[in-house]
C-alpha atoms as a PDB file:
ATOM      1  CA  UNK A   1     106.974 -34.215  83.427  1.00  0.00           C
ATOM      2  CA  UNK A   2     103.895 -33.293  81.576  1.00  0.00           C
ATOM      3  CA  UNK A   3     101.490 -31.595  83.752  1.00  0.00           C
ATOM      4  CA  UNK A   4     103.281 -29.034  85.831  1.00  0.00           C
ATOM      5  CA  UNK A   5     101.540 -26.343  86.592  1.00  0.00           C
ATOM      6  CA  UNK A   6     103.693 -23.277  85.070  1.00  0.00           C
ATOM      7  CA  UNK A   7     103.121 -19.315  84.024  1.00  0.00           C
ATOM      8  CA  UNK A   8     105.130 -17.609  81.642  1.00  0.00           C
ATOM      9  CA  UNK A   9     105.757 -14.096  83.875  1.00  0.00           C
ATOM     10  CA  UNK A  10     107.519 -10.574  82.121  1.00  0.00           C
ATOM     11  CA  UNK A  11     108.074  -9.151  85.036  1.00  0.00           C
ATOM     12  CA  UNK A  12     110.306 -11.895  86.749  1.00  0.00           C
ATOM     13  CA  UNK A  13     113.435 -12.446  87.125  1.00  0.00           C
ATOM     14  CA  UNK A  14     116.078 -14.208  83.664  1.00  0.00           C
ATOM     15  CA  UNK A  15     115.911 -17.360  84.945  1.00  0.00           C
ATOM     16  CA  UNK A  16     112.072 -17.788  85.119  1.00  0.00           C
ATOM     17  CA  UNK A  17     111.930 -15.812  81.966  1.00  0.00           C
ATOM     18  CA  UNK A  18     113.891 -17.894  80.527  1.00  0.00           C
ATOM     19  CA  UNK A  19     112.360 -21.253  81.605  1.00  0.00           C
ATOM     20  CA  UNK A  20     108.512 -20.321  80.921  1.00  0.00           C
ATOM     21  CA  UNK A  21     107.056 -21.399  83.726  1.00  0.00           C
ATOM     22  CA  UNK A  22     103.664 -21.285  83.233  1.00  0.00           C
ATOM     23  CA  UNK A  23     100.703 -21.841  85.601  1.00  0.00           C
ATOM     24  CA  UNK A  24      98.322 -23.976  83.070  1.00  0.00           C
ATOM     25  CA  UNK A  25      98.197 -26.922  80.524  1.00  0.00           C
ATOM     26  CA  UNK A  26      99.741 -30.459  80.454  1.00  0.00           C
ATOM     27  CA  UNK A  27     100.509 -30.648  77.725  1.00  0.00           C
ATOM     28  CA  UNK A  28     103.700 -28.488  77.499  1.00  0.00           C
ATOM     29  CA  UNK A  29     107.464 -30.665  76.293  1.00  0.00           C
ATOM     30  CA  UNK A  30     108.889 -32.130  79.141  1.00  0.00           C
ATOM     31  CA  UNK A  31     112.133 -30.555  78.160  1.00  0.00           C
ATOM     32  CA  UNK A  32     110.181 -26.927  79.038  1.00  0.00           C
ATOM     33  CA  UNK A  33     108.701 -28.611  81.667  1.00  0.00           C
ATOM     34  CA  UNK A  34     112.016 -29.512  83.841  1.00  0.00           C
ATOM     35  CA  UNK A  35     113.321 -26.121  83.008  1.00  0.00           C
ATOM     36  CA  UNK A  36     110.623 -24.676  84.253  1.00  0.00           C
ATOM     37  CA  UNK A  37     111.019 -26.827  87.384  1.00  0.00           C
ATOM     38  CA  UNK A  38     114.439 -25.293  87.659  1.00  0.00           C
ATOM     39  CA  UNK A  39     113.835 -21.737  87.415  1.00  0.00           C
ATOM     40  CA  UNK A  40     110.921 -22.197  90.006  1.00  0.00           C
ATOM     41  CA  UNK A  41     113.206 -24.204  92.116  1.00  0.00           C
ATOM     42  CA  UNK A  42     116.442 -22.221  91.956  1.00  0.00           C
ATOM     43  CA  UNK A  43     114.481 -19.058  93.346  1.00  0.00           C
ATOM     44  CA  UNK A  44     112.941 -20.932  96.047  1.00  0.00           C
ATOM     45  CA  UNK A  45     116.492 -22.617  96.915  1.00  0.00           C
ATOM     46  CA  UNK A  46     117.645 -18.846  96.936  1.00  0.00           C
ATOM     47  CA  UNK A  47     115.102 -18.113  99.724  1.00  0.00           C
ATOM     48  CA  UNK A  48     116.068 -20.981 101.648  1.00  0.00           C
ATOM     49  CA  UNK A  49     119.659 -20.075 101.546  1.00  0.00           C
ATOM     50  CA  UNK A  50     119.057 -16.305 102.603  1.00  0.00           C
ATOM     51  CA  UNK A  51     117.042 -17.707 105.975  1.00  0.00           C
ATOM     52  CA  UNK A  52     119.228 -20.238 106.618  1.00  0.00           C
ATOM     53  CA  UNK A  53     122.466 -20.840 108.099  1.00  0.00           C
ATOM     54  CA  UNK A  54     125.247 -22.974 105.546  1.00  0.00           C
ATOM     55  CA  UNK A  55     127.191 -25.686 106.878  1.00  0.00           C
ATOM     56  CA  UNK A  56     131.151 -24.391 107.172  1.00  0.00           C
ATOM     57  CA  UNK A  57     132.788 -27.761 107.316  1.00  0.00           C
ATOM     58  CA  UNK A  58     134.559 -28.851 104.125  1.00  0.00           C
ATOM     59  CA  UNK A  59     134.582 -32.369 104.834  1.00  0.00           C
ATOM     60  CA  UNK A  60     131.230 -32.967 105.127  1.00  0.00           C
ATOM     61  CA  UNK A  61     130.145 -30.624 102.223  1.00  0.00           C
ATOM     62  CA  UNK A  62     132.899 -32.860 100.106  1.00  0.00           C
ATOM     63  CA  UNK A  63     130.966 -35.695 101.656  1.00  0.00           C
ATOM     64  CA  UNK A  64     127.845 -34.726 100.853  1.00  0.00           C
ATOM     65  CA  UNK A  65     128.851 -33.415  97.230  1.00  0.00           C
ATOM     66  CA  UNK A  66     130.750 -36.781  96.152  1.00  0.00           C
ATOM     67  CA  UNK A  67     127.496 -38.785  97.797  1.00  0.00           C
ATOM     68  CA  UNK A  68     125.264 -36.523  95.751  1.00  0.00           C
ATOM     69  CA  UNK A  69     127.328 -36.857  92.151  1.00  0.00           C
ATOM     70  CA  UNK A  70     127.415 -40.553  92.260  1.00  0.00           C
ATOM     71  CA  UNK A  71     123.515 -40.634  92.598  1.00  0.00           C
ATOM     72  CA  UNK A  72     122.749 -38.294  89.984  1.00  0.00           C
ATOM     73  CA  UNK A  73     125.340 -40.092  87.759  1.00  0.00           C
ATOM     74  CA  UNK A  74     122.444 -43.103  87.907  1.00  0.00           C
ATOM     75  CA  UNK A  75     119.488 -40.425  86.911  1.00  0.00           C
ATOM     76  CA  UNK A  76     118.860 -41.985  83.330  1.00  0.00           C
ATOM     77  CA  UNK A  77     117.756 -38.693  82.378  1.00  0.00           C
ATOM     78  CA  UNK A  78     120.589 -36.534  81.784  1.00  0.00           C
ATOM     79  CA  UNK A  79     118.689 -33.094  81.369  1.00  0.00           C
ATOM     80  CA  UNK A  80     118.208 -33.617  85.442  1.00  0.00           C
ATOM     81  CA  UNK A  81     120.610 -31.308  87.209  1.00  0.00           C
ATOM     82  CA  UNK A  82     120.660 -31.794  90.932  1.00  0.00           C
ATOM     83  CA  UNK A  83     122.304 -29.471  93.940  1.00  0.00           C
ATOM     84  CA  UNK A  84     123.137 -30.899  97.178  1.00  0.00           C
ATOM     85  CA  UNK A  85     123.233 -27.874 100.161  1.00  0.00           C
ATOM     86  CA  UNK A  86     124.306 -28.806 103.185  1.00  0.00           C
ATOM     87  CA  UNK A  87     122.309 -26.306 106.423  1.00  0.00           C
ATOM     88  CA  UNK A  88     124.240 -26.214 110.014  1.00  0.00           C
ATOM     89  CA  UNK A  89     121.070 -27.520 111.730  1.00  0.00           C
ATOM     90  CA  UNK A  90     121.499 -29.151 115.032  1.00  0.00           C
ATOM     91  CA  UNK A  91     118.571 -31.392 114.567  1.00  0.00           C
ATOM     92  CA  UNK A  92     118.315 -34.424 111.485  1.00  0.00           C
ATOM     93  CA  UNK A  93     116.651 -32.844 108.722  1.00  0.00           C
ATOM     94  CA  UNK A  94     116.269 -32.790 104.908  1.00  0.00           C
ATOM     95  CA  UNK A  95     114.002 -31.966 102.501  1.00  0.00           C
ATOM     96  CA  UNK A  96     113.881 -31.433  98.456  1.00  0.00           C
ATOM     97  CA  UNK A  97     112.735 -28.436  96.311  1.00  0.00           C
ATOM     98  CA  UNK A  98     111.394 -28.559  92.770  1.00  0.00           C
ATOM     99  CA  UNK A  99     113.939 -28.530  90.098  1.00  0.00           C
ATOM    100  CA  UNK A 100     116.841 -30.437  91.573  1.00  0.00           C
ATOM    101  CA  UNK A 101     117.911 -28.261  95.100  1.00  0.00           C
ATOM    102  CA  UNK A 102     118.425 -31.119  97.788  1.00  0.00           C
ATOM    103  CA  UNK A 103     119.136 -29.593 101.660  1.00  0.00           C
ATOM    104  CA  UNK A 104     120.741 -31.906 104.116  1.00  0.00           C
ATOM    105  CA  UNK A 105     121.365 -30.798 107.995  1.00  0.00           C
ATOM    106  CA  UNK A 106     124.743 -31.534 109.147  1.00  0.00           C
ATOM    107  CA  UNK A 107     123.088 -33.204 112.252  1.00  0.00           C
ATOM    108  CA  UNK A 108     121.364 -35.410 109.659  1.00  0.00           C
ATOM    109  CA  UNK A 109     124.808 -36.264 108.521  1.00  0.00           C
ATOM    110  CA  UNK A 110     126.503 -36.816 111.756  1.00  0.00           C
ATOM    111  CA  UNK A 111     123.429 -39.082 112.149  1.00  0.00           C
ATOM    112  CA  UNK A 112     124.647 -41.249 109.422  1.00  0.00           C
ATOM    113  CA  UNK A 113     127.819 -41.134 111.265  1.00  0.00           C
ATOM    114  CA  UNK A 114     128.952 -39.875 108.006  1.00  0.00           C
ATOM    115  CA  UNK A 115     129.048 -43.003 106.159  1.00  0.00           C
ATOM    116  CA  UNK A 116     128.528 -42.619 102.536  1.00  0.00           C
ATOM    117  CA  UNK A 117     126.387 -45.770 102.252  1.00  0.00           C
ATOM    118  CA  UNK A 118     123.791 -44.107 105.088  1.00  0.00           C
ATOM    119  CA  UNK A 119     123.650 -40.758 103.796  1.00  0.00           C
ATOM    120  CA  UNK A 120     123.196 -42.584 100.121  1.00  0.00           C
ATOM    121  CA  UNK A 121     119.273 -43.528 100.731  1.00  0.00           C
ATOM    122  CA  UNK A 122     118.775 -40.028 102.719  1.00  0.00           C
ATOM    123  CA  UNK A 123     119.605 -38.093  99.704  1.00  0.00           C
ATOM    124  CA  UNK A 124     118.135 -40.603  97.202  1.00  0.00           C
ATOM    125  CA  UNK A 125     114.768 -40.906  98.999  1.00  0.00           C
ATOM    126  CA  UNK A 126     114.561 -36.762  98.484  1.00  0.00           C
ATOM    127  CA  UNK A 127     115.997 -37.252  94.902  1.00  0.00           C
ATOM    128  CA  UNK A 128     112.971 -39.792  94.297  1.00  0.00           C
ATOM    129  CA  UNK A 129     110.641 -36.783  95.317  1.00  0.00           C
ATOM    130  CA  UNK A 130     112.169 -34.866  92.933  1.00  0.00           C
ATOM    131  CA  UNK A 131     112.195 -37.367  90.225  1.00  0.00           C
ATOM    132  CA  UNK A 132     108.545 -38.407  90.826  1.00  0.00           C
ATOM    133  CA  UNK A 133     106.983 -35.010  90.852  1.00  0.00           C
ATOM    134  CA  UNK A 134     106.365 -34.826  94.068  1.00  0.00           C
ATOM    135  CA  UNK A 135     108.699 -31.664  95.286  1.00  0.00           C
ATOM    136  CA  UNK A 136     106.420 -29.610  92.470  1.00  0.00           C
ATOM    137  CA  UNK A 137     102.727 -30.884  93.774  1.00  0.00           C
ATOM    138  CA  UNK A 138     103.664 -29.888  96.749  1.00  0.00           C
ATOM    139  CA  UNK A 139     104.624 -26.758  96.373  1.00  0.00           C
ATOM    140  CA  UNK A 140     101.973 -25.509  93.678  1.00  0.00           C
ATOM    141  CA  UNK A 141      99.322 -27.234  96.149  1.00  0.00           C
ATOM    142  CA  UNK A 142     100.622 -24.509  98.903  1.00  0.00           C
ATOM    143  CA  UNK A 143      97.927 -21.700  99.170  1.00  0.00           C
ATOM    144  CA  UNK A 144     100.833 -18.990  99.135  1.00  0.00           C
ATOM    145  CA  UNK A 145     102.491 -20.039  96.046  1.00  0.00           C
ATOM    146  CA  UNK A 146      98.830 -20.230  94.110  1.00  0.00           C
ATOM    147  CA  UNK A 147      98.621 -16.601  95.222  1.00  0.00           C
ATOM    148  CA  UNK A 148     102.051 -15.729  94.532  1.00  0.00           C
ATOM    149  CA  UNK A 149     101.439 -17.362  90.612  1.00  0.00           C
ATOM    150  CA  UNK A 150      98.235 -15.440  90.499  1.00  0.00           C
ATOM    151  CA  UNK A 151     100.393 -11.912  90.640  1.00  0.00           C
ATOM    152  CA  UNK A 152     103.811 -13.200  88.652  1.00  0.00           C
ATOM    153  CA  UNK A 153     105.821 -15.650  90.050  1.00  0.00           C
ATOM    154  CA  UNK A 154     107.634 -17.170  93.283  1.00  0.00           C
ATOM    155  CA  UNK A 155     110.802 -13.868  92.366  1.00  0.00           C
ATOM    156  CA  UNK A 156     107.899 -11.444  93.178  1.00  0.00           C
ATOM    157  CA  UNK A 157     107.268 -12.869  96.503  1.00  0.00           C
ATOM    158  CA  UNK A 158     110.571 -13.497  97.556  1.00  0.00           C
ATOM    159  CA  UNK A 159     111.419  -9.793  96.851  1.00  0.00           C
ATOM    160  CA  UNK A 160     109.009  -8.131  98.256  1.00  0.00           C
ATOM    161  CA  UNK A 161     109.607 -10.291 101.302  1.00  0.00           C
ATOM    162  CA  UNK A 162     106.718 -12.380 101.690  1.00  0.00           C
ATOM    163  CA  UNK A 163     108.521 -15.785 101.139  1.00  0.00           C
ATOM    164  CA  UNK A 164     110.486 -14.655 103.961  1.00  0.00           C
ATOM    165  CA  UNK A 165     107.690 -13.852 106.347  1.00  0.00           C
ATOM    166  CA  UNK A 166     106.057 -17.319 105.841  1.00  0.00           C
ATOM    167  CA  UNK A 167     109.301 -19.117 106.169  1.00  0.00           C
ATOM    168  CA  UNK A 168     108.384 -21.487 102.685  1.00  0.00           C
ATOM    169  CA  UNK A 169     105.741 -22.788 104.626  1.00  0.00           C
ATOM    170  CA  UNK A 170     104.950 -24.924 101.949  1.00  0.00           C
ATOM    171  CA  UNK A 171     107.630 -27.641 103.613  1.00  0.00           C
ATOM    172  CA  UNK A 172     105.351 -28.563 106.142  1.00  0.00           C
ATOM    173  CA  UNK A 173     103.029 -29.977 104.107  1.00  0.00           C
ATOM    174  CA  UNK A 174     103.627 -33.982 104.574  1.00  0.00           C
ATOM    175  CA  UNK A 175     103.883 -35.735 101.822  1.00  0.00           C
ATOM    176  CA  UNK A 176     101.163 -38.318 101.152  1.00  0.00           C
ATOM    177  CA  UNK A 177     101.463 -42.553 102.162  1.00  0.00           C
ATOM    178  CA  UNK A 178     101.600 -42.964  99.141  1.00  0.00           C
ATOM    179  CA  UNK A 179     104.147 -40.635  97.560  1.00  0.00           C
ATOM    180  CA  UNK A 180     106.679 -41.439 100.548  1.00  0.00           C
ATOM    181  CA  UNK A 181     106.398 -45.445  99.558  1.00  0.00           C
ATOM    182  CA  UNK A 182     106.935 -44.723  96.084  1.00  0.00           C
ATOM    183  CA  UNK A 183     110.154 -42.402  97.257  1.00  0.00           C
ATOM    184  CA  UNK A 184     111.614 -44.821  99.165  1.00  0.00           C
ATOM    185  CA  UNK A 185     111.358 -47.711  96.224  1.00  0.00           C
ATOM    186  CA  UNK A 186     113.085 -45.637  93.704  1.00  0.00           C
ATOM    187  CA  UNK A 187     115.060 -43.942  95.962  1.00  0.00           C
ATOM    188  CA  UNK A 188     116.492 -47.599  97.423  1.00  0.00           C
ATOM    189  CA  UNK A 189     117.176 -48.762  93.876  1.00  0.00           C
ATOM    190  CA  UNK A 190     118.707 -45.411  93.003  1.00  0.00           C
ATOM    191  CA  UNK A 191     120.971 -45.949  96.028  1.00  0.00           C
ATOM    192  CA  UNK A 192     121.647 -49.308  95.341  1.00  0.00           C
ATOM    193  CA  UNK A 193     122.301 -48.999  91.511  1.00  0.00           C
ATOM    194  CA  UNK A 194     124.917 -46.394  92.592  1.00  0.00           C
ATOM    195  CA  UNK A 195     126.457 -49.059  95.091  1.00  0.00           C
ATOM    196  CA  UNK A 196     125.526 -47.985  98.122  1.00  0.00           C
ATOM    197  CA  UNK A 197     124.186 -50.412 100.469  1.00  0.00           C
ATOM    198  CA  UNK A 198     120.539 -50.768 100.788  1.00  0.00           C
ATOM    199  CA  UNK A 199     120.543 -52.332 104.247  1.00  0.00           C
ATOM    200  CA  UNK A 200     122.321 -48.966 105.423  1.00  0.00           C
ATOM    201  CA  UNK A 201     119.280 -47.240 104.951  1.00  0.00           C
ATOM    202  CA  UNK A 202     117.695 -49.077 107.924  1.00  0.00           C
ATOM    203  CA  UNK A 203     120.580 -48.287 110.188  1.00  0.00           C
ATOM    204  CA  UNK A 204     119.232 -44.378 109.202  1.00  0.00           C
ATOM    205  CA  UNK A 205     116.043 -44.999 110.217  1.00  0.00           C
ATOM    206  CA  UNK A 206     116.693 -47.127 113.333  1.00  0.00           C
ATOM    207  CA  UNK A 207     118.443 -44.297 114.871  1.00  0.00           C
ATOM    208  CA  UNK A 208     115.973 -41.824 113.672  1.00  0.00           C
ATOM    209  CA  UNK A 209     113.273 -44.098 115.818  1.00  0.00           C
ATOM    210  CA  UNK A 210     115.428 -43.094 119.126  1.00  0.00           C
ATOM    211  CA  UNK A 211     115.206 -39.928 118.261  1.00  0.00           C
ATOM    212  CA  UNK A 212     111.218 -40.004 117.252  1.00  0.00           C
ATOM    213  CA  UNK A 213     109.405 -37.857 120.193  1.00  0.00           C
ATOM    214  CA  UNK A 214     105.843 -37.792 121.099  1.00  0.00           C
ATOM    215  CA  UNK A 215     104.800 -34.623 120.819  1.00  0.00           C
ATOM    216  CA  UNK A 216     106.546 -34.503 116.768  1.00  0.00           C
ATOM    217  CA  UNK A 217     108.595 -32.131 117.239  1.00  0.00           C
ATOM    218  CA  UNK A 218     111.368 -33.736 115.981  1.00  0.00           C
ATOM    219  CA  UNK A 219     111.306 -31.695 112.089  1.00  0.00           C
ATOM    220  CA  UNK A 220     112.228 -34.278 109.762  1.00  0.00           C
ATOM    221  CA  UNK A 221     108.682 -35.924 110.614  1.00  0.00           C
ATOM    222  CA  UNK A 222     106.793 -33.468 110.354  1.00  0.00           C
ATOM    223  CA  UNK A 223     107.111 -34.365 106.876  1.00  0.00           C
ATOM    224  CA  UNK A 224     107.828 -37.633 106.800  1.00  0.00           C
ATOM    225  CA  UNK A 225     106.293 -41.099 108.363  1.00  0.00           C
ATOM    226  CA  UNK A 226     107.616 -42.041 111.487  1.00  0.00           C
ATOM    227  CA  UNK A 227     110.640 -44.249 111.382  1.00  0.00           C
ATOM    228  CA  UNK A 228     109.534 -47.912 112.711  1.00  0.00           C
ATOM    229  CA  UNK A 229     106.621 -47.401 109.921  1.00  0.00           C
ATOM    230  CA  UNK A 230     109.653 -46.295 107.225  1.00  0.00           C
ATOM    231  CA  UNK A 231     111.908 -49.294 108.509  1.00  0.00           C
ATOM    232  CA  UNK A 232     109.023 -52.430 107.832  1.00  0.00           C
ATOM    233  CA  UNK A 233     108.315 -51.217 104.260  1.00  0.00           C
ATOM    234  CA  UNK A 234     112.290 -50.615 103.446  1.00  0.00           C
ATOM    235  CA  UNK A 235     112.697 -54.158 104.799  1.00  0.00           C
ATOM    236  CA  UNK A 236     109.995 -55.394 102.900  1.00  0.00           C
ATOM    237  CA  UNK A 237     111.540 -54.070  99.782  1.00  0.00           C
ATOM    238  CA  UNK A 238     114.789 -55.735 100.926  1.00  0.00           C
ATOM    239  CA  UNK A 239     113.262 -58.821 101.329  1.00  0.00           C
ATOM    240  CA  UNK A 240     111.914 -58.849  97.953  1.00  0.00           C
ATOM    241  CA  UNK A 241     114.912 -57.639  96.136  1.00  0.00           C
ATOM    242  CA  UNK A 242     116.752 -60.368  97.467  1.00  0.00           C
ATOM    243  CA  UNK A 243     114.620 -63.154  97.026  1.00  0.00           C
ATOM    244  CA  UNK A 244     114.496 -61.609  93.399  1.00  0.00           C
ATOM    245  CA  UNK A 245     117.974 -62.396  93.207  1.00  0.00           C
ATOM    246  CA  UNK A 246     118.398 -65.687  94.953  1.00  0.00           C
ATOM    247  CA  UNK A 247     118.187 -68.295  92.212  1.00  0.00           C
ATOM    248  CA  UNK A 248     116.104 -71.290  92.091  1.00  0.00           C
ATOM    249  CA  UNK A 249     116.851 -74.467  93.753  1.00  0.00           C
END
């Protein structure tokens, strides 16, 4: 993915040494490019884990693990390396960082009533983000992170504890119209290719909608659309598929 914005730092940490990422050009190999990803990502993921509480429960970490391996089995490029980290959240939540780090709540799991086929499109919609390049805009688009590549790299930060005062603020920036449609097209074919249902993925979002409150405060949309708008363009693209696949009389 041509176009990242990366900086080669010396005074960071192996893996960002390592993976080059460097805050300029687009026209650096895509093969340095999703390393670079990685590195950037991996530190980040680090951040989140330290501030964060880990789910305990084997059997939905297995859950989420074997759910997450058969999607990224379907990734047709096999230099994409994902993680799937489950957080003991109360409330439905998940969200992507760059590089391949995908964090699911355990409420947003017990939400799915821990059907594979549900939790399929929840973790192949944030795979999609990854995948389109949208987990990377969004984070070098983040005020903090341009001043944290301005003195070295996202390791500086982290260490010297500002990452940890802001709380990766950079999560609550929504994701455009735009970039959510396009993540839930390729993430419902991703889902889909993998055999997982694609109708589950309304059954997600219907209970999501009796969740939705007022006010927002529910997190998962403060980065995402609201459900009922989620569930008429995932139908849409059900609709299409299938008439797609219905021959002609």
């Amino acid at each position: 993915m041509a176009g990242f914005f990366y900086q080669l730092g010396k005074t960071v940490g192996p893996k960002l040494r390592r993976a080059k990422w460097v805050f300029s050009a687009a026209t650096a190999p895509e093969a340095e490019s999703i390393a670079a990803e990685q590195a950037a990502g991996a530190d980040l993921a680090q951040v989140v884990r330290q501030q964060r509480r880990l789910c305990a429960d084997t059997q939905i970490v297995e859950l989420l693990n074997t759910t997450g391996a058969a999607l990224a089995e379907r990734v047709r490029d096999k230099r994409r390396t994902f993680e799937f980290i489950c957080l003991a959240d109360d409330e439905p939540e998940a969200f992507c960082l760059p590089g391949g780090f995908v964090f699911v709540s355990r409420a947003m799991i017990d939400l799915c009533d821990r059907s594979a086929d549900a939790l399929a499109f929840v973790l192949s919609h944030e795979i999609a983000h990854i995948l389109e390049g949208h987990a990377m805009q969004r984070m070098i688009g983040n005020a903090v992170l341009r001043a944290v590549g301005r003195v070295g790299a996202v390791k500086y930060a982290a260490a010297t504890g500002a990452m940890r005062t802001l709380g990766i603020e950079f999560l609550n920036k929504a994701y455009s119209r735009e970039q959510e449609r396009a993540a839930d097209a390729l993430g419902l074919r991703l889902a889909m290719a993998a055999g997982f249902s694609g109708q589950a993925a309304i059954g997600v979002f219907e209970k999501l909608a009796a969740l939705e409150r007022p006010n927002g405060t529910l997190k998962y949309f403060a980065t995402h659309p609201e459900a009922r708008q989620r569930i008429t363009h995932l139908s849409r693209l059900l609709d299409q598929r299938q008439k797609r696949l219905t021959p002609k009389q």
